[in-house]
C-alpha atoms as a PDB file:
ATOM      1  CA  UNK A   1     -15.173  23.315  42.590  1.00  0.00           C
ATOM      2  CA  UNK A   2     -17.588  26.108  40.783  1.00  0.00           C
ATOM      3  CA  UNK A   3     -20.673  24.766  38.795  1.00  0.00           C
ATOM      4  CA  UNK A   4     -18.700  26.210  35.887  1.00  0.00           C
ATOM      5  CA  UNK A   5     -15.137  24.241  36.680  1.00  0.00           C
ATOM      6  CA  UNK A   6     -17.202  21.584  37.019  1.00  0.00           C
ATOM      7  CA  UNK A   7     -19.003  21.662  33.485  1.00  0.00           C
ATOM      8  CA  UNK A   8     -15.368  22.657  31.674  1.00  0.00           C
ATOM      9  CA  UNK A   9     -14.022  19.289  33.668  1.00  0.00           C
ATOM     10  CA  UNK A  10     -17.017  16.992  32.421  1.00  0.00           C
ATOM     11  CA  UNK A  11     -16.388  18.504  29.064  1.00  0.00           C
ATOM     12  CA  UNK A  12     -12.765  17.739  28.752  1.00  0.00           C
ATOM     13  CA  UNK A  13     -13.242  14.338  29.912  1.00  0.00           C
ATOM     14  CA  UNK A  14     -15.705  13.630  27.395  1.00  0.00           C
ATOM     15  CA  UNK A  15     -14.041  15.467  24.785  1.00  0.00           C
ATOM     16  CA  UNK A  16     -10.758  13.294  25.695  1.00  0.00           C
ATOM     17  CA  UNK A  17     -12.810  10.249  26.132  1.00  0.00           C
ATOM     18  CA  UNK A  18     -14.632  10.447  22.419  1.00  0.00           C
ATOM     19  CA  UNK A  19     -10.988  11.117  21.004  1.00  0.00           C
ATOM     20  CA  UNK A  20      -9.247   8.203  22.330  1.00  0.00           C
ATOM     21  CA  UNK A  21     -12.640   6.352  20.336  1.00  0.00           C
ATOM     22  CA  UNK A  22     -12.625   7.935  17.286  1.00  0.00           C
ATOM     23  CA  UNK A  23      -8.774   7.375  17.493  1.00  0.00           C
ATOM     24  CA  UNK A  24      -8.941   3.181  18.212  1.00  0.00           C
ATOM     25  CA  UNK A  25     -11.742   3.333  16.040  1.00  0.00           C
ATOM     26  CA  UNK A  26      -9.929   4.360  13.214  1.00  0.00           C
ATOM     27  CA  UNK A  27      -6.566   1.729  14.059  1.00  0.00           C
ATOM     28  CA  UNK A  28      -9.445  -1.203  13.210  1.00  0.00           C
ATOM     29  CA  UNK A  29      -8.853  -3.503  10.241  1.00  0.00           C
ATOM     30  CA  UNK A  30      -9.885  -6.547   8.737  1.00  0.00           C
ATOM     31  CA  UNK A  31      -8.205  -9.355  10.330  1.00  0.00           C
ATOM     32  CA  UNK A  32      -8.044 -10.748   6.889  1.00  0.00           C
ATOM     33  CA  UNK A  33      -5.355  -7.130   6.347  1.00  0.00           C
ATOM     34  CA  UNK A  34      -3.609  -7.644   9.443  1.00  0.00           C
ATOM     35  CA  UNK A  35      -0.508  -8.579   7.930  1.00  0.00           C
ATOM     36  CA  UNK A  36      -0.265  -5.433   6.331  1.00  0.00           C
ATOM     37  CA  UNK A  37      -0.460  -3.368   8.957  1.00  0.00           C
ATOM     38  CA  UNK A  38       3.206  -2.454   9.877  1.00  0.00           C
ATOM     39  CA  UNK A  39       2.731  -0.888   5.688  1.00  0.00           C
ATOM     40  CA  UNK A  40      -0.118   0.790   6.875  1.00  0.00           C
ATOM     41  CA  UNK A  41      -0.056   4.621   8.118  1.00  0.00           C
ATOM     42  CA  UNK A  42       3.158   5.183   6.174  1.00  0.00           C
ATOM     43  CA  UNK A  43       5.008   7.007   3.228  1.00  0.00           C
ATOM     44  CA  UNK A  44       7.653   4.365   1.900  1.00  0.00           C
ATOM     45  CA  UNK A  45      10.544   5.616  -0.981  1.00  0.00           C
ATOM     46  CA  UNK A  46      12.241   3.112  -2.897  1.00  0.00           C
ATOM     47  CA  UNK A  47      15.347   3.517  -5.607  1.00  0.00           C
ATOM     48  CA  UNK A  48      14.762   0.236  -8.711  1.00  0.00           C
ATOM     49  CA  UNK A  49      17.835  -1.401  -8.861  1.00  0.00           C
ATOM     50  CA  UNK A  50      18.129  -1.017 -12.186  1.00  0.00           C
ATOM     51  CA  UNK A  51      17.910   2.772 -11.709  1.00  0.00           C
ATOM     52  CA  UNK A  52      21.070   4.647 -12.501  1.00  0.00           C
ATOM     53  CA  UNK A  53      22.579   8.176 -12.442  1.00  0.00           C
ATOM     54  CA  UNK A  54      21.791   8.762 -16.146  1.00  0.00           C
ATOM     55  CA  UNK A  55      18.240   7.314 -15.453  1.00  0.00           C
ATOM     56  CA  UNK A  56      16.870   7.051 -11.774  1.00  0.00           C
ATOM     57  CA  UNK A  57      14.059   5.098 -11.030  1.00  0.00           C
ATOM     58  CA  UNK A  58      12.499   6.297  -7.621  1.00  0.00           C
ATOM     59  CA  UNK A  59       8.872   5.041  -6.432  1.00  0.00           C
ATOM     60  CA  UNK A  60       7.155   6.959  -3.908  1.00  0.00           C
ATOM     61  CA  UNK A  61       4.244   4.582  -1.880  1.00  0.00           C
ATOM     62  CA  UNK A  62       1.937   5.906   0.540  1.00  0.00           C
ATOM     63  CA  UNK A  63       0.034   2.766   2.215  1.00  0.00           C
ATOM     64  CA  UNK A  64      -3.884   3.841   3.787  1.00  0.00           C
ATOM     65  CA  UNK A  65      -6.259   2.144   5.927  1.00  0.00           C
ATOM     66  CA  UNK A  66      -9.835   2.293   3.914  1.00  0.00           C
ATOM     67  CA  UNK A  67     -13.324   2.112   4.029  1.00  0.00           C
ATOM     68  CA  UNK A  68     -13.671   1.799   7.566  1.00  0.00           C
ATOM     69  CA  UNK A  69     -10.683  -0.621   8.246  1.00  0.00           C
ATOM     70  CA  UNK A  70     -12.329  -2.945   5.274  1.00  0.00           C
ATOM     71  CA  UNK A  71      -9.378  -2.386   2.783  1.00  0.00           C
ATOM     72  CA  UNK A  72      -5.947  -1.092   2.335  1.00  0.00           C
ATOM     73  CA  UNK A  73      -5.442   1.811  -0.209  1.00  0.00           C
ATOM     74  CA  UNK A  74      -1.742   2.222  -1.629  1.00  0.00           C
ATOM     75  CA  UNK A  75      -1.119   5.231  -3.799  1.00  0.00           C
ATOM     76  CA  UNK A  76       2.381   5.175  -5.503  1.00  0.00           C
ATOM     77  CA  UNK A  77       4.142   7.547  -8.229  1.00  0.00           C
ATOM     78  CA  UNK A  78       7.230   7.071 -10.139  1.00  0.00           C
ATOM     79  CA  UNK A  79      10.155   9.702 -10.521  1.00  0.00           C
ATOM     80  CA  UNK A  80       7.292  12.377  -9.232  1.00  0.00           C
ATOM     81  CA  UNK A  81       4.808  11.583 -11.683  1.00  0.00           C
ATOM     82  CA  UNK A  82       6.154   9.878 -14.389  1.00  0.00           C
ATOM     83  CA  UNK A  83       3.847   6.956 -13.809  1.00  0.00           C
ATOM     84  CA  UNK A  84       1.830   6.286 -11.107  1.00  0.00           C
ATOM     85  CA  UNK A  85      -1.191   3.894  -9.666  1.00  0.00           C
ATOM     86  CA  UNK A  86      -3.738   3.619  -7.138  1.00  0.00           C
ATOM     87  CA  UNK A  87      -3.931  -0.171  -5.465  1.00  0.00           C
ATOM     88  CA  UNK A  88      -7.200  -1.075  -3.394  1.00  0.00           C
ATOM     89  CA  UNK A  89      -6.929  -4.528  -1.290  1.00  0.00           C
ATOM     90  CA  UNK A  90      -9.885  -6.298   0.302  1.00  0.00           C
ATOM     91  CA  UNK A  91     -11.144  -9.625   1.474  1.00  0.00           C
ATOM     92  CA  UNK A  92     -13.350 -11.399  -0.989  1.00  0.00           C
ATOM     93  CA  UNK A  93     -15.467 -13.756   1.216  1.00  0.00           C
ATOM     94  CA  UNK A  94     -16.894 -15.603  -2.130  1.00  0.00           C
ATOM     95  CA  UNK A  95     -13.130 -16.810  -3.283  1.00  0.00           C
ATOM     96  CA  UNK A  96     -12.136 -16.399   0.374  1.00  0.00           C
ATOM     97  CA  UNK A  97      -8.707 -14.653  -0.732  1.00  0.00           C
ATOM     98  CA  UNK A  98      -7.418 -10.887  -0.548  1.00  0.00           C
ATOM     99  CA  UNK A  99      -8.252  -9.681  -3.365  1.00  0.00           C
ATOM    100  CA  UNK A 100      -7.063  -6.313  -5.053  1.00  0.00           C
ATOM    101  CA  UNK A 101      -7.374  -3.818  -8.056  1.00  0.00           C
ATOM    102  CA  UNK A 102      -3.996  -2.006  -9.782  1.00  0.00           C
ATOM    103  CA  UNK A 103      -5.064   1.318 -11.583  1.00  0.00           C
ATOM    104  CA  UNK A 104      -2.510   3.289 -13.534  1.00  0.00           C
ATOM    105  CA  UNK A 105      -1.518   6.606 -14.774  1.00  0.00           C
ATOM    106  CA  UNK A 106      -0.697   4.695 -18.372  1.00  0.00           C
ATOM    107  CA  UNK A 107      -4.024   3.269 -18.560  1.00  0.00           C
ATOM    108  CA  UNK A 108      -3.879  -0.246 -18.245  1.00  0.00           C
ATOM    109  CA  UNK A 109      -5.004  -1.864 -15.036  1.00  0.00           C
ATOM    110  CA  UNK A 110      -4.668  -5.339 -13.069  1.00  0.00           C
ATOM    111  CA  UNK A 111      -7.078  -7.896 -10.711  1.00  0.00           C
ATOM    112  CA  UNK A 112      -5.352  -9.929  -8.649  1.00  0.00           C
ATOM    113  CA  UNK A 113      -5.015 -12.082  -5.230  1.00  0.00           C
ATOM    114  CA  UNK A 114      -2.776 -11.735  -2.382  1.00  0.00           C
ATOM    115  CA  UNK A 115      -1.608 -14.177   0.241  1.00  0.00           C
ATOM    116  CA  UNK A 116       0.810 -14.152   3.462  1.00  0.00           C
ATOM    117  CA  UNK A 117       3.701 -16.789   2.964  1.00  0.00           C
ATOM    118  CA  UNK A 118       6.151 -16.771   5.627  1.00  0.00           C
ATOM    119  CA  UNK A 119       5.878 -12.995   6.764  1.00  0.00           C
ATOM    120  CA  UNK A 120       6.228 -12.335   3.314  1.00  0.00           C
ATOM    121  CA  UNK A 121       3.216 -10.658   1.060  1.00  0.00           C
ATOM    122  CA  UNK A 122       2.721 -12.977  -2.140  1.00  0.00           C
ATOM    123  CA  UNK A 123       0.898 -11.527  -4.848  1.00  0.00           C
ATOM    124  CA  UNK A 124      -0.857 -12.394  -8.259  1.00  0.00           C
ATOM    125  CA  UNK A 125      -2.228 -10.282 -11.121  1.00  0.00           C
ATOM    126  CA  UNK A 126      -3.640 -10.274 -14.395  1.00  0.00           C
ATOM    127  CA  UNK A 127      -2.801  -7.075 -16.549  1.00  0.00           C
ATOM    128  CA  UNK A 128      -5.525  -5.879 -18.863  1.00  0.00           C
ATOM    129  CA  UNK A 129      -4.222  -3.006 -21.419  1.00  0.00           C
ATOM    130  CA  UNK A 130      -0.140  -2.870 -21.026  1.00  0.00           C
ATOM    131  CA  UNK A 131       0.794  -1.337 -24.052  1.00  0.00           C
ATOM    132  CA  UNK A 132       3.995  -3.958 -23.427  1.00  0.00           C
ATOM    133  CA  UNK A 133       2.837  -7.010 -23.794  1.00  0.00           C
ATOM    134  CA  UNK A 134       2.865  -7.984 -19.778  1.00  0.00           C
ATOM    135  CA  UNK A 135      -0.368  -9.680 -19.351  1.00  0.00           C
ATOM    136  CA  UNK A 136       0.496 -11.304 -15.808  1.00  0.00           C
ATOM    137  CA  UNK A 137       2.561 -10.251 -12.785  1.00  0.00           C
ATOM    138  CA  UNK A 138       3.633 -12.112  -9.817  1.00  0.00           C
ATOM    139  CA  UNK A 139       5.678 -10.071  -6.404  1.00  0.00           C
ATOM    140  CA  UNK A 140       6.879 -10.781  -3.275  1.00  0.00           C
ATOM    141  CA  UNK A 141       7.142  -8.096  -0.606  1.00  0.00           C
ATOM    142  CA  UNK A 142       8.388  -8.494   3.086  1.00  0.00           C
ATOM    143  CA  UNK A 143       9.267  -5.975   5.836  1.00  0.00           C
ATOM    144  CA  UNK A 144      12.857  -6.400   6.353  1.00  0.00           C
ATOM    145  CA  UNK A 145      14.557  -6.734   9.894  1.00  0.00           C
ATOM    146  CA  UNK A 146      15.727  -3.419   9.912  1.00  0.00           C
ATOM    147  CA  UNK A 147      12.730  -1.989   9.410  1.00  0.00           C
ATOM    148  CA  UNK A 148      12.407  -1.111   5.815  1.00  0.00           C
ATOM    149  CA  UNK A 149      10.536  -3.491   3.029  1.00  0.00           C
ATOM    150  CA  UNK A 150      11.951  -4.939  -0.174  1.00  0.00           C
ATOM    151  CA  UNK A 151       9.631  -6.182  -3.459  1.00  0.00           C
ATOM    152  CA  UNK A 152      10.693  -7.888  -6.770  1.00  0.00           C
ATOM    153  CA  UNK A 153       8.113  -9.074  -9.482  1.00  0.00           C
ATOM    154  CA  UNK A 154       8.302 -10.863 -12.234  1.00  0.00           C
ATOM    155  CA  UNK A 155       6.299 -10.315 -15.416  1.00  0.00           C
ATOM    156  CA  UNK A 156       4.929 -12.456 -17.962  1.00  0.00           C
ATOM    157  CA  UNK A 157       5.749 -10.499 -21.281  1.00  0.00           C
ATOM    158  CA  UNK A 158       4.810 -11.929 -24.448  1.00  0.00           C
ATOM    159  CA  UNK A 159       4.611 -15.466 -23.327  1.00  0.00           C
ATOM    160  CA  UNK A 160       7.856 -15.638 -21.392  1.00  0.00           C
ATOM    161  CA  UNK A 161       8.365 -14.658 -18.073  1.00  0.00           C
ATOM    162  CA  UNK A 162      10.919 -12.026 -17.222  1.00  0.00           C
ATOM    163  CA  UNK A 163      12.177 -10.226 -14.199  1.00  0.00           C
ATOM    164  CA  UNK A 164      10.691  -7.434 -13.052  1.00  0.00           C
ATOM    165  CA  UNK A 165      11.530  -4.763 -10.475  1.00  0.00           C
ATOM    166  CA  UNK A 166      13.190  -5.022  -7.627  1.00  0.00           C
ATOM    167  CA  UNK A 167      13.323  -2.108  -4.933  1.00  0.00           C
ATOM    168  CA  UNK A 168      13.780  -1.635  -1.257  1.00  0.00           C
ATOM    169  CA  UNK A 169      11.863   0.668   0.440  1.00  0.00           C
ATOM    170  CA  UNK A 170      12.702   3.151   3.590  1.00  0.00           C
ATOM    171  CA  UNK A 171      10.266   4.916   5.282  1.00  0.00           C
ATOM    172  CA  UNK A 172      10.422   8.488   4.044  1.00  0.00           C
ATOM    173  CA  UNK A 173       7.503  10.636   6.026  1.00  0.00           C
ATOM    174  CA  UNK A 174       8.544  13.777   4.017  1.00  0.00           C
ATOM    175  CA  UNK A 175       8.227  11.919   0.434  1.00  0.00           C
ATOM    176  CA  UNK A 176       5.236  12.445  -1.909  1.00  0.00           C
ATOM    177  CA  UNK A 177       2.904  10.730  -3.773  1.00  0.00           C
ATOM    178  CA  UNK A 178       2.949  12.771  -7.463  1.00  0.00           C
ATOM    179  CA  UNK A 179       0.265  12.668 -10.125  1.00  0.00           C
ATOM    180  CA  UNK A 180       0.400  15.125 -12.800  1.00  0.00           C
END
């Protein structure tokens, strides 16, 4: 082998051996995420089941690994951009809970905690500015056997609670996240 064969070879080798690290580098997360990692990586599009010809209801959710594997990022968008939010999730070693912050397009965010029940995601949030009286939310989301996920909430509006949405997701790589 030439001198110059032999510096292309030790070259590619690195070059494939400092991919494969950035790559496993960048599958690490939290153990306190894990559960969320078959969300993770992918575009998910939902139709509410209240949504109807007249009036469809379609969320679009992309679900990120963030800040080095320390949190979970989940951007979503309604009907293309008729509402939207951003979602960050992290591990609050102080409560010692997931924690996570809501932000949306209408203005009005949420804090809340998250635990795993079950294989299922159970979630709790405080809303502060909802022009519609909700002031707290509780979900449930759970990957389903076949592969796709299903969430329903419930809201606490004006004192009572109230059912919420209720969609179920399929992975949709072509779908977008919309903000206008």
């Amino acid at each position: 082998m030439s001198q110059k064969s032999m510096l292309i070879f030790l070259f590619m080798a690195l070059f494939a051996f400092h991919s494969t690290g950035a790559e496993k580098e960048q599958e690490v997360l939290s153990p306190h995420l894990a559960p969320l990692k078959p969300y993770i990586g992918k575009t998910w599009k939902g139709e509410f089941s209240s949504s109807t010809k007249e009036k469809p209801m379609v969320d679009v959710s992309r679900w990120e690994r963030a800040l080095n594997g320390q949190a979970v990022r989940v951007l979503h968008s309604i009907n293309d951009g008729e509402y939207g939010g951003e979602t960050i999730i992290l591990w609050d070693s102080k409560k010692e809970s997931l924690v996570y912050f809501y932000f949306t397009t209408a203005g009005f965010y949420t804090k809340g905690t998250m635990k795993f029940e079950d294989g299922k995601v159970v979630s709790h949030e405080d809303v502060t500015g909802n022009q519609n009286g909700i002031t707290e939310v509780k979900a449930i989301a759970e990957i389903l056997p076949d592969g796709r996920f299903h969430s329903k909430s419930q809201y606490l509006k004006n004192g009572e609670w109230v059912d919420g949405h209720e969609v179920i997701y399929s992975e949709d790589p072509k779908a977008e996240v919309i903000f206008k």
